[in-house]
N, C-alpha and C. Protein backbone atom coordinates (compact mmCIF):
# COMPACT_ATOMS: atom_id res chain seq x y z
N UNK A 1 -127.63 -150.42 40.70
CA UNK A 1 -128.38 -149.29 40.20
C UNK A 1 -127.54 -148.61 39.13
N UNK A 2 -127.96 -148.00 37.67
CA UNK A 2 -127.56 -147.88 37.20
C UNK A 2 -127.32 -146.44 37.38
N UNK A 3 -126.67 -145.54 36.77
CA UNK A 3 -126.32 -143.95 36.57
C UNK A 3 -127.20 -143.22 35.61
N UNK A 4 -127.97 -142.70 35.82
CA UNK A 4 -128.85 -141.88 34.85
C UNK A 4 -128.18 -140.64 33.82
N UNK A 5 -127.28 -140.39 34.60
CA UNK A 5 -126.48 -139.33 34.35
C UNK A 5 -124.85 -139.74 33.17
N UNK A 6 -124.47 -139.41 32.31
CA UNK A 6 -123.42 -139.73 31.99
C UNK A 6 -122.36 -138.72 32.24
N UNK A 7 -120.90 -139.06 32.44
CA UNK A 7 -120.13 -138.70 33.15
C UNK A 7 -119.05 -137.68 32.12
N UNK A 8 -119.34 -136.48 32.24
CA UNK A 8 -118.52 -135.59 31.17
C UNK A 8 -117.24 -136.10 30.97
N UNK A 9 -116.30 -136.12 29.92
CA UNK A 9 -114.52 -136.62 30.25
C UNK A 9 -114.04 -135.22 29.35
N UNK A 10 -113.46 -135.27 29.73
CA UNK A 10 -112.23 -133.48 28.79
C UNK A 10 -112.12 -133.97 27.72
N UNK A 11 -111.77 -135.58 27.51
CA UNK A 11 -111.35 -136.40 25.69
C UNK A 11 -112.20 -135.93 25.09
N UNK A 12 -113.89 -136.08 25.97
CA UNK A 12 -114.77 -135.86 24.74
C UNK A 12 -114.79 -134.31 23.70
N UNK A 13 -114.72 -132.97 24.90
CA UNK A 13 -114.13 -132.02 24.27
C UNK A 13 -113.22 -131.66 23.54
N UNK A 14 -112.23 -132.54 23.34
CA UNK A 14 -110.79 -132.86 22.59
C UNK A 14 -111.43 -133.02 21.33
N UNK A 15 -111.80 -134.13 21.15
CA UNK A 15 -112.35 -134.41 19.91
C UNK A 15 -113.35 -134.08 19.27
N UNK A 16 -114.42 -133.32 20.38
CA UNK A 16 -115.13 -131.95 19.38
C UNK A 16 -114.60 -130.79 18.75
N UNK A 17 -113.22 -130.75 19.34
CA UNK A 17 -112.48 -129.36 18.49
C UNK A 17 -111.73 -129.87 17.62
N UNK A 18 -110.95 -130.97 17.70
CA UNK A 18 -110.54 -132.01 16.62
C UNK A 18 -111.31 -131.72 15.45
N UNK A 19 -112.81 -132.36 15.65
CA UNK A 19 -113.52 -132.36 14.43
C UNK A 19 -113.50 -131.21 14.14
N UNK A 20 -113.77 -130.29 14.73
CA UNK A 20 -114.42 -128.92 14.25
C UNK A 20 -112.59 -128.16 13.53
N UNK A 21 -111.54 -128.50 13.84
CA UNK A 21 -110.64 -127.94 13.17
C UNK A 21 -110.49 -128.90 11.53
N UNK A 22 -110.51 -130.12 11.95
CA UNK A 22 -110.69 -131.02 10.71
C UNK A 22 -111.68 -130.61 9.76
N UNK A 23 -112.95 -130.02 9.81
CA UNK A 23 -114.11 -129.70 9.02
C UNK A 23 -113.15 -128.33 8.43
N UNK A 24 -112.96 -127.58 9.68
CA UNK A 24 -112.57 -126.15 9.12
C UNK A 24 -111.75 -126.52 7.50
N UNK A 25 -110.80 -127.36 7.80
CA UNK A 25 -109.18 -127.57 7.41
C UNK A 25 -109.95 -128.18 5.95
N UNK A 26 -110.77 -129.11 5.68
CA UNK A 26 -111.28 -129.49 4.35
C UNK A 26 -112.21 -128.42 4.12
N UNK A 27 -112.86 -127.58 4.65
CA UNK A 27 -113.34 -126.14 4.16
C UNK A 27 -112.64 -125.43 3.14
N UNK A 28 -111.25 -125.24 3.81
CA UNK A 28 -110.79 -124.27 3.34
C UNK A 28 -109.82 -124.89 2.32
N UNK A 29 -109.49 -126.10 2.38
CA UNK A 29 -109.03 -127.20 1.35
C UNK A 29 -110.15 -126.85 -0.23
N UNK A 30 -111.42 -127.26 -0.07
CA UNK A 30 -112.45 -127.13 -1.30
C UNK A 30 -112.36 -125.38 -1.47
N UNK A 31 -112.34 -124.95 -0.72
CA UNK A 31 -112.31 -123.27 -0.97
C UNK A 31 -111.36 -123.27 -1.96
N UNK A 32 -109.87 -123.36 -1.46
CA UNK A 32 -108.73 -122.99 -2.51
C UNK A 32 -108.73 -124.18 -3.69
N UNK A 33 -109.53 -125.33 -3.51
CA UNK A 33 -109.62 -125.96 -4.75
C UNK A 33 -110.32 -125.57 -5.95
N UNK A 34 -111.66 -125.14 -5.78
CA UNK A 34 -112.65 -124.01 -6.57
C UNK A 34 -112.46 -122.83 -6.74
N UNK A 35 -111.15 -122.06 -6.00
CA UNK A 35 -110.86 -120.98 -6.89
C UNK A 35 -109.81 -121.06 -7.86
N UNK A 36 -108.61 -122.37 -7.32
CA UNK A 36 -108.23 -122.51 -8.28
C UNK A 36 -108.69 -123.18 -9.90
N UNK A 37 -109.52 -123.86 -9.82
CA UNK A 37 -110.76 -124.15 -10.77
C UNK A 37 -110.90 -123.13 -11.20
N UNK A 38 -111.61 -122.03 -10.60
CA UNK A 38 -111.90 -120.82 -11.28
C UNK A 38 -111.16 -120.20 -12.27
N UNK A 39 -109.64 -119.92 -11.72
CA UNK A 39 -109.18 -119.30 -12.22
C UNK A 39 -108.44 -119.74 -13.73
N UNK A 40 -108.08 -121.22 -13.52
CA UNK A 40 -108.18 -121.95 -14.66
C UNK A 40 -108.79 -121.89 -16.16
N UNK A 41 -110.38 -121.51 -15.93
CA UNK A 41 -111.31 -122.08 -16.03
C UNK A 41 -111.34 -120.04 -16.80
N UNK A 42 -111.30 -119.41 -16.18
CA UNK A 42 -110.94 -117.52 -16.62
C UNK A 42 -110.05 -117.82 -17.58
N UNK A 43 -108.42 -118.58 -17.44
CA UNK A 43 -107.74 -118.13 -18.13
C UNK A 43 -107.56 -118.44 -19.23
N UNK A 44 -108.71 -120.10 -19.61
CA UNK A 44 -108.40 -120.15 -20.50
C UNK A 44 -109.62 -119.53 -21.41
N UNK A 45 -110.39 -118.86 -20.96
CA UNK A 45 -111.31 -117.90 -21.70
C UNK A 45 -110.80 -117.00 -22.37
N UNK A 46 -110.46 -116.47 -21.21
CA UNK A 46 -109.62 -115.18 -22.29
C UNK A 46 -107.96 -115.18 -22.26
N UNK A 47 -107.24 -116.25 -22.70
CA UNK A 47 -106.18 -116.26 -23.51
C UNK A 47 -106.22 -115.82 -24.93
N UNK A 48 -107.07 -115.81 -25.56
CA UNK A 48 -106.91 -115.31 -26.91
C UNK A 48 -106.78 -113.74 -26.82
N UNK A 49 -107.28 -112.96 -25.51
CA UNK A 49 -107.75 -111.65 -26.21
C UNK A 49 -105.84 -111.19 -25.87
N UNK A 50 -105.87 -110.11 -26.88
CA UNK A 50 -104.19 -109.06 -27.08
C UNK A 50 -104.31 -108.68 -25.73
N UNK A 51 -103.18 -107.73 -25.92
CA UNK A 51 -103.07 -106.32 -25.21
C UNK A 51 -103.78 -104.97 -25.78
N UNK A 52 -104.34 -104.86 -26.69
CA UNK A 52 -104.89 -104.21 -27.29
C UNK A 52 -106.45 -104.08 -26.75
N UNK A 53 -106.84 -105.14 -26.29
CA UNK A 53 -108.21 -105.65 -26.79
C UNK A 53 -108.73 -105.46 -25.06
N UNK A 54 -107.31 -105.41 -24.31
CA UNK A 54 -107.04 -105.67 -22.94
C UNK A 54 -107.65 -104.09 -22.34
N UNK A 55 -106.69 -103.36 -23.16
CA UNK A 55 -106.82 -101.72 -23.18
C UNK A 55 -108.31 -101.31 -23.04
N UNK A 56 -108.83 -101.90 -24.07
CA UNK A 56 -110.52 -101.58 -24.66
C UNK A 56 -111.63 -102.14 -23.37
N UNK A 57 -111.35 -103.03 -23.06
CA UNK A 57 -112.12 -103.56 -22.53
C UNK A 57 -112.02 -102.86 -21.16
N UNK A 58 -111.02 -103.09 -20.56
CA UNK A 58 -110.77 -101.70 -19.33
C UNK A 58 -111.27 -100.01 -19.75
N UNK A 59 -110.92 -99.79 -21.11
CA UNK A 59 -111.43 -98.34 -21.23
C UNK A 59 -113.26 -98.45 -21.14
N UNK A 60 -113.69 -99.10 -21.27
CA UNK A 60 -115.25 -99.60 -21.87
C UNK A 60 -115.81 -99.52 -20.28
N UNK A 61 -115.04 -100.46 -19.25
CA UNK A 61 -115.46 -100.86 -18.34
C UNK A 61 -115.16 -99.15 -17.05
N UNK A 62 -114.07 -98.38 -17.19
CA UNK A 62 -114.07 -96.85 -16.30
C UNK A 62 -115.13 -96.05 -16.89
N UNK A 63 -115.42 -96.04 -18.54
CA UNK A 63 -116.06 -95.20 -19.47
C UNK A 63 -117.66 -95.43 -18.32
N UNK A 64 -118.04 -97.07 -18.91
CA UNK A 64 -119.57 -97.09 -18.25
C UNK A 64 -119.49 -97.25 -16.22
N UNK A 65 -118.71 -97.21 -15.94
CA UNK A 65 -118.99 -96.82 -14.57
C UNK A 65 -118.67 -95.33 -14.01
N UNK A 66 -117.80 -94.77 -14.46
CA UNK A 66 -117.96 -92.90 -14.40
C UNK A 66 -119.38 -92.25 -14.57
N UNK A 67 -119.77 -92.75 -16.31
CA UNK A 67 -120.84 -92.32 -16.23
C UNK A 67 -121.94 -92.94 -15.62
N UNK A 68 -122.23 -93.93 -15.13
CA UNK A 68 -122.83 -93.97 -14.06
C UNK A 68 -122.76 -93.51 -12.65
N UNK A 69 -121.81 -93.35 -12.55
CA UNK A 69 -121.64 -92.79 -10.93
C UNK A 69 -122.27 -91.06 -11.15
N UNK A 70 -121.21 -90.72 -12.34
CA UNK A 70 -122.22 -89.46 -12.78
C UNK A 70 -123.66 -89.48 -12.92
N UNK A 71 -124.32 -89.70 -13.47
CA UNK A 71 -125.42 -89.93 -13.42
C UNK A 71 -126.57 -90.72 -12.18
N UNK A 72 -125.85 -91.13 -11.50
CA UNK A 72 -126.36 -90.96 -9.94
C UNK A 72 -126.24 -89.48 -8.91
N UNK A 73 -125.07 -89.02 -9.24
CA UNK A 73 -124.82 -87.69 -8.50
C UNK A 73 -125.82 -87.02 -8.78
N UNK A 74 -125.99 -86.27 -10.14
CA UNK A 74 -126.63 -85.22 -10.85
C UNK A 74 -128.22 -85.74 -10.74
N UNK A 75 -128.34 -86.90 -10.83
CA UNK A 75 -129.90 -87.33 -10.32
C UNK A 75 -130.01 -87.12 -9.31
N UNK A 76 -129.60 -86.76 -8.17
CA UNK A 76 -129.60 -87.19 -6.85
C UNK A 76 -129.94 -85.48 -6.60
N UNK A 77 -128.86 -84.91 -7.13
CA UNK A 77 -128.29 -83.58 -6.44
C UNK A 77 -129.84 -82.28 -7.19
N UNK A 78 -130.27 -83.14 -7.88
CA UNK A 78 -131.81 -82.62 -8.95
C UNK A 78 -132.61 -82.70 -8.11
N UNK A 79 -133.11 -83.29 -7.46
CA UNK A 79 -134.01 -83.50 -6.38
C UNK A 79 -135.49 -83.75 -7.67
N UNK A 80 -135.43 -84.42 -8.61
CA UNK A 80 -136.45 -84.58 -9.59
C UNK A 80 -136.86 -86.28 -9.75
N UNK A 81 -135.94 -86.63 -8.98
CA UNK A 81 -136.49 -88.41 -8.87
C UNK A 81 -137.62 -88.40 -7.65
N UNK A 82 -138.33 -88.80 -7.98
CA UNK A 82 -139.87 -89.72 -7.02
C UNK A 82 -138.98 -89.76 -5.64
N UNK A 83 -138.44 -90.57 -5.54
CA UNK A 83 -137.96 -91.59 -4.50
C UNK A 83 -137.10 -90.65 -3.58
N UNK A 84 -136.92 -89.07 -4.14
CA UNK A 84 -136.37 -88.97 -3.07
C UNK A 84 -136.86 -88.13 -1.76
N UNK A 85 -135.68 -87.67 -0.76
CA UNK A 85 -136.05 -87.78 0.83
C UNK A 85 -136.78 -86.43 1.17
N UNK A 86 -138.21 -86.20 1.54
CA UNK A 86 -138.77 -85.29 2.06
C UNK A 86 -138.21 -84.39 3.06
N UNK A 87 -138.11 -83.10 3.04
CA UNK A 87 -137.65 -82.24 4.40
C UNK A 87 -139.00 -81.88 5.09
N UNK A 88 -138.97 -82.27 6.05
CA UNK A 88 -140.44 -81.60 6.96
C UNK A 88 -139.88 -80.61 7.84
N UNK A 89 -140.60 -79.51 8.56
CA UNK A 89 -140.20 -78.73 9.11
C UNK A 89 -140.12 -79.28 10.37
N UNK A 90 -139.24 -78.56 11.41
CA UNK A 90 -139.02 -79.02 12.58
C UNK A 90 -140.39 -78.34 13.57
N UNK A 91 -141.01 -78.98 14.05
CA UNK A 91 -141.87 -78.64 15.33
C UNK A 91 -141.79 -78.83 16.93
N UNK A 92 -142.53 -78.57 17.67
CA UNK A 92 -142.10 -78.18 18.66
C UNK A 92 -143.59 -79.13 19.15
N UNK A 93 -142.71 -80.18 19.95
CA UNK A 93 -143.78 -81.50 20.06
C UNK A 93 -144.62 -80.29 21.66
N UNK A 94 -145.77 -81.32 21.50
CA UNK A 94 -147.26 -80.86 22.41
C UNK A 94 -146.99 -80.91 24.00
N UNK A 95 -146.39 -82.44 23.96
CA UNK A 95 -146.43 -82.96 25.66
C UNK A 95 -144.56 -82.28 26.00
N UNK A 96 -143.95 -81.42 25.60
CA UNK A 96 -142.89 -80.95 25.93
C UNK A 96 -142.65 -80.78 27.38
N UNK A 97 -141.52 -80.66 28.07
CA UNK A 97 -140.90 -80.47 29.45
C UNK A 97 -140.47 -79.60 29.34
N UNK A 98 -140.53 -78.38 30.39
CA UNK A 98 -139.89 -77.12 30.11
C UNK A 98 -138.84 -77.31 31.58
N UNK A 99 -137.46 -76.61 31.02
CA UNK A 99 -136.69 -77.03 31.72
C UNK A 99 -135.58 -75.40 31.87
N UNK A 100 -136.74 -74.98 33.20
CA UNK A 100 -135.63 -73.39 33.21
C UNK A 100 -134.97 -73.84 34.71
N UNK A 101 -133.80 -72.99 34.19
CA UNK A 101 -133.04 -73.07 36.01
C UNK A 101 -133.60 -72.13 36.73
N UNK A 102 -134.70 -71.19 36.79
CA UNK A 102 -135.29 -70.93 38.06
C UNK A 102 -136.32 -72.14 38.71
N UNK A 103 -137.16 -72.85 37.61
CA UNK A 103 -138.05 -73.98 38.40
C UNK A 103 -136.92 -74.83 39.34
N UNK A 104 -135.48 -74.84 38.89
CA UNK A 104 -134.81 -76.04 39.14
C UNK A 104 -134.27 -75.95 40.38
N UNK A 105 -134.48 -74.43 40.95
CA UNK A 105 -133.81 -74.18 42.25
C UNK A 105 -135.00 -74.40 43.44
N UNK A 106 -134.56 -74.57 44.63
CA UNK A 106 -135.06 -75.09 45.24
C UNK A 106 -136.11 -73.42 45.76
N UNK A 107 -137.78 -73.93 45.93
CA UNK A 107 -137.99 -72.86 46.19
C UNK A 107 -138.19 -73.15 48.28
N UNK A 108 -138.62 -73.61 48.52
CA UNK A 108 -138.89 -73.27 49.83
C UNK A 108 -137.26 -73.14 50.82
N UNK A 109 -136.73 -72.90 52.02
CA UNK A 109 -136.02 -72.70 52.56
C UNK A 109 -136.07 -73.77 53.79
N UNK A 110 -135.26 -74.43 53.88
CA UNK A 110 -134.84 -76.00 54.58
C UNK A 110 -134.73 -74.98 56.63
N UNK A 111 -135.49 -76.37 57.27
CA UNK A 111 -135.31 -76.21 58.36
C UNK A 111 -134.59 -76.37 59.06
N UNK A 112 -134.26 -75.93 60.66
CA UNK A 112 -132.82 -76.36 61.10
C UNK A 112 -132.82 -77.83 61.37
N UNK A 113 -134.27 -78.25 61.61
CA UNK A 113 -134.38 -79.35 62.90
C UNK A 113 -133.85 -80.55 61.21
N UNK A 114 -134.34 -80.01 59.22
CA UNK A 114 -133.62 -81.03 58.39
C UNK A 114 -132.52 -81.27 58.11
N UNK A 115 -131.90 -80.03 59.03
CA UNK A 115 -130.28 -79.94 58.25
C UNK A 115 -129.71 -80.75 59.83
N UNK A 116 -129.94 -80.86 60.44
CA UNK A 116 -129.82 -81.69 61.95
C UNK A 116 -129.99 -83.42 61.48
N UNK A 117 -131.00 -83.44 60.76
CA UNK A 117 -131.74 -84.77 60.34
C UNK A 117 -129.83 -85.20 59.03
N UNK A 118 -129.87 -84.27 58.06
CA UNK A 118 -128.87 -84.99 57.07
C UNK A 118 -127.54 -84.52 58.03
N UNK A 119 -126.92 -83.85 59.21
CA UNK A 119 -125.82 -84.02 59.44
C UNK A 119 -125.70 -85.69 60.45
N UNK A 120 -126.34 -86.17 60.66
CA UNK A 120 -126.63 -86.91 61.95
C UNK A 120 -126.85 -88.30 60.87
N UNK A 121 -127.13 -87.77 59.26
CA UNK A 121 -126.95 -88.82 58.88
C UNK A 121 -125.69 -89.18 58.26
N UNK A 122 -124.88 -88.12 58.14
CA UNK A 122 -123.83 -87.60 57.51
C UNK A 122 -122.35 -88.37 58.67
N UNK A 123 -122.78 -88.54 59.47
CA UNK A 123 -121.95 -88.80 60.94
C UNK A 123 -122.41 -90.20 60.50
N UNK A 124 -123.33 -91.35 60.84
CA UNK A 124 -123.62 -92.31 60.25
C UNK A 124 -123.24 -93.04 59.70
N UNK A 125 -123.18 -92.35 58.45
CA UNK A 125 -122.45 -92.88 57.30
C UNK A 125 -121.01 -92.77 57.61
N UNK A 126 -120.22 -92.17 58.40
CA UNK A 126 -118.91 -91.96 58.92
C UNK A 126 -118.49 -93.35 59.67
N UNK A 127 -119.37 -93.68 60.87
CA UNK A 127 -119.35 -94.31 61.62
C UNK A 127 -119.55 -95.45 61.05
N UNK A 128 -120.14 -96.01 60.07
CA UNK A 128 -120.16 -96.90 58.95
C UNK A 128 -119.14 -97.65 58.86
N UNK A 129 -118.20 -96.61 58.57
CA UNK A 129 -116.74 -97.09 58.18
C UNK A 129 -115.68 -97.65 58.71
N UNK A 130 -116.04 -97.35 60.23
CA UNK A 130 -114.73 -97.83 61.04
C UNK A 130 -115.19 -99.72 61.63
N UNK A 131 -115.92 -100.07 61.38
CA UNK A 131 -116.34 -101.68 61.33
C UNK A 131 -116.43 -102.34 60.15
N UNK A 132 -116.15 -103.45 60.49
CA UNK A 132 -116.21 -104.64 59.13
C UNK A 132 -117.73 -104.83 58.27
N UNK A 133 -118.49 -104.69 59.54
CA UNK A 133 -119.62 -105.02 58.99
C UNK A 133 -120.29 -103.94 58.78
N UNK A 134 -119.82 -103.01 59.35
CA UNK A 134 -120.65 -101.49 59.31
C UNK A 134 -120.27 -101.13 57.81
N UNK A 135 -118.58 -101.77 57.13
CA UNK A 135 -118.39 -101.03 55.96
C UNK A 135 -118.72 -101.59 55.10
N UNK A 136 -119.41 -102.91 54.93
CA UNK A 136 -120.27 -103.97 53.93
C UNK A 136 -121.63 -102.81 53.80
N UNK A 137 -122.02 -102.42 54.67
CA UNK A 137 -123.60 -102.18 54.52
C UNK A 137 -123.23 -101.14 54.13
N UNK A 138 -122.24 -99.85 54.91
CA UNK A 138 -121.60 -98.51 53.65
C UNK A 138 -121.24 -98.78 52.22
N UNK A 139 -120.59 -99.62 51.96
CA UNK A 139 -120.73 -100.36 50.33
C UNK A 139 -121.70 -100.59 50.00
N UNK A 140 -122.52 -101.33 50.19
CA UNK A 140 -124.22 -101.31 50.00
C UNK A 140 -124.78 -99.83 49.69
N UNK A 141 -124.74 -99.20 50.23
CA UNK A 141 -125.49 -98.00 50.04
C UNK A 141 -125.26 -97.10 49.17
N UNK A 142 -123.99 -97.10 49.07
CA UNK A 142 -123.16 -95.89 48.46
C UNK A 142 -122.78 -96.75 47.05
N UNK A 143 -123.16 -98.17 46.61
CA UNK A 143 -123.19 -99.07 45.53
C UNK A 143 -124.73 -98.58 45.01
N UNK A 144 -125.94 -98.59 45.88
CA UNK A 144 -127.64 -98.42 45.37
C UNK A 144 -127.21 -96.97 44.95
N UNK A 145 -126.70 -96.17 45.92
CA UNK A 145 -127.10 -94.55 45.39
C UNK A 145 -125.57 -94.01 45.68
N UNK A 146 -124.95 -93.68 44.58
CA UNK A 146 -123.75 -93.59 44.39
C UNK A 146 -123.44 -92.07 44.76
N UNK A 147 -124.88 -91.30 44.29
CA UNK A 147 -124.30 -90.18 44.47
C UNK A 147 -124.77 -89.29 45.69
N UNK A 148 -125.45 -90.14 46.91
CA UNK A 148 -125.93 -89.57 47.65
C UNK A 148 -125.30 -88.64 48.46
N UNK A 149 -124.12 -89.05 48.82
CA UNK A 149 -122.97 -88.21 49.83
C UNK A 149 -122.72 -86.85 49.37
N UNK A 150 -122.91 -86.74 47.57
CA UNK A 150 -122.61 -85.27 47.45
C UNK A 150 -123.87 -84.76 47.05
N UNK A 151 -125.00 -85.52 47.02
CA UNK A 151 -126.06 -84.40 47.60
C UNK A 151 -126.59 -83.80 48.69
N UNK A 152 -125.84 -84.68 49.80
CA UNK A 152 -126.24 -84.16 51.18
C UNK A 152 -125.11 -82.91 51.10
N UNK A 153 -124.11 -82.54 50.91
CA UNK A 153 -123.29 -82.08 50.81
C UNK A 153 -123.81 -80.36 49.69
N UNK A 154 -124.61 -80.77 48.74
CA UNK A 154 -124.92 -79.69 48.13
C UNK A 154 -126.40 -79.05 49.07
N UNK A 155 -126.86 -80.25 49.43
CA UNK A 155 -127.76 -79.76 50.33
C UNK A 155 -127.88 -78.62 51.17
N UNK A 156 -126.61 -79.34 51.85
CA UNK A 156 -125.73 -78.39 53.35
C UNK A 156 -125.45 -77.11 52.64
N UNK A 157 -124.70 -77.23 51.79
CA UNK A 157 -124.34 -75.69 51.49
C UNK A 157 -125.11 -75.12 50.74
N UNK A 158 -126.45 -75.58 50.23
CA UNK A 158 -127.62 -74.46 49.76
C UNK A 158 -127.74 -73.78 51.71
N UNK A 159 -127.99 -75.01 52.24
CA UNK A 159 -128.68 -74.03 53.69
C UNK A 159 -127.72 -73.10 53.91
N UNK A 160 -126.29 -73.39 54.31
CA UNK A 160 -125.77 -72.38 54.25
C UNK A 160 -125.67 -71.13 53.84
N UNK A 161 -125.85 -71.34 52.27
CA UNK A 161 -125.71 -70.21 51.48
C UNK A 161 -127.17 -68.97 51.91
N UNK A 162 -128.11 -69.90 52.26
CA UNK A 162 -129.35 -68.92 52.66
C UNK A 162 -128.59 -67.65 53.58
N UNK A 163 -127.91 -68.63 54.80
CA UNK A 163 -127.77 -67.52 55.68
C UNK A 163 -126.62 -66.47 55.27
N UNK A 164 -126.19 -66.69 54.14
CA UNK A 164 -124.57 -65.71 53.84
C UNK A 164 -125.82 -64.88 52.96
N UNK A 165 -126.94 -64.70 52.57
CA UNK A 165 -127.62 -63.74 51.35
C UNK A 165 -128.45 -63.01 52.99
């Protein structure tokens, strides 16, 4: 019976990075061959021009890009080109959420028999901890809802706080 499957070997990965450094390596071989071409190919263009001519051509070349850069600013800063960016006023969208800290406090006043319910769960979660398997499933829980322990905890001391007012 034959093998349907062919059998991976590490060589073969060897010699896919082989190639792939070999490709790189004549990449960058024709790269530095065509710029040196290039530059060849520049210098003997402009070997004839002076130092003089050197001057000019640099003064010619800051002259027309200043004033262009100028002339982008002062267009810009005109606000008289088409193209440019509209200010709209800020509004105050329809479906808004109003978000005061009196809605945010709790209005009704917690019973004894709930604050019985989160200490008993509060113990629980204690008891959790002292087993192997009890502290997999406390990791579990406290992994889903990370921050549950200190809301039972803010819980407790809203009830509290009822009875100190």
């Amino acid at each position: 019976m034959k093998f349907t499957f062919k059998r991976k070997s590490k060589n073969g990965a060897k010699k896919v990075k082989c190639k792939e450094r070999y490709l790189f390596q004549r990449f960058d071989k024709v790269n530095l061959w065509l710029q040196h071409k290039c530059v060849l190919w520049l210098e003997q263009k402009t070997a004839h021009l002076s130092t003089k001519s050197w001057i000019v051509i640099l003064f010619c070349f800051v002259v027309f890009t200043v004033s262009g850069n100028v002339y982008l600013i002062v267009n810009g800063l005109n606000g008289k080109n088409s193209k440019s960016i509209e200010v709209s006023p800020i509004s105050r969208p329809t479906n808004r959420v109003v978000f005061d800290s009196k809605q945010n406090q709790l209005n009704k006043s917690l019973s004894k028999s709930e604050l019985e319910r989160i200490v008993r769960f509060q113990i629980y979660m204690d008891s959790l901890g002292r087993s192997s398997t009890g502290k997999r499933v406390q990791d579990s829980i406290l992994q889903y809802r990370p921050a549950l322990l200190d809301s039972l905890i803010m819980v407790e001391n809203y009830y509290r706080s009822q009875f100190k007012n």
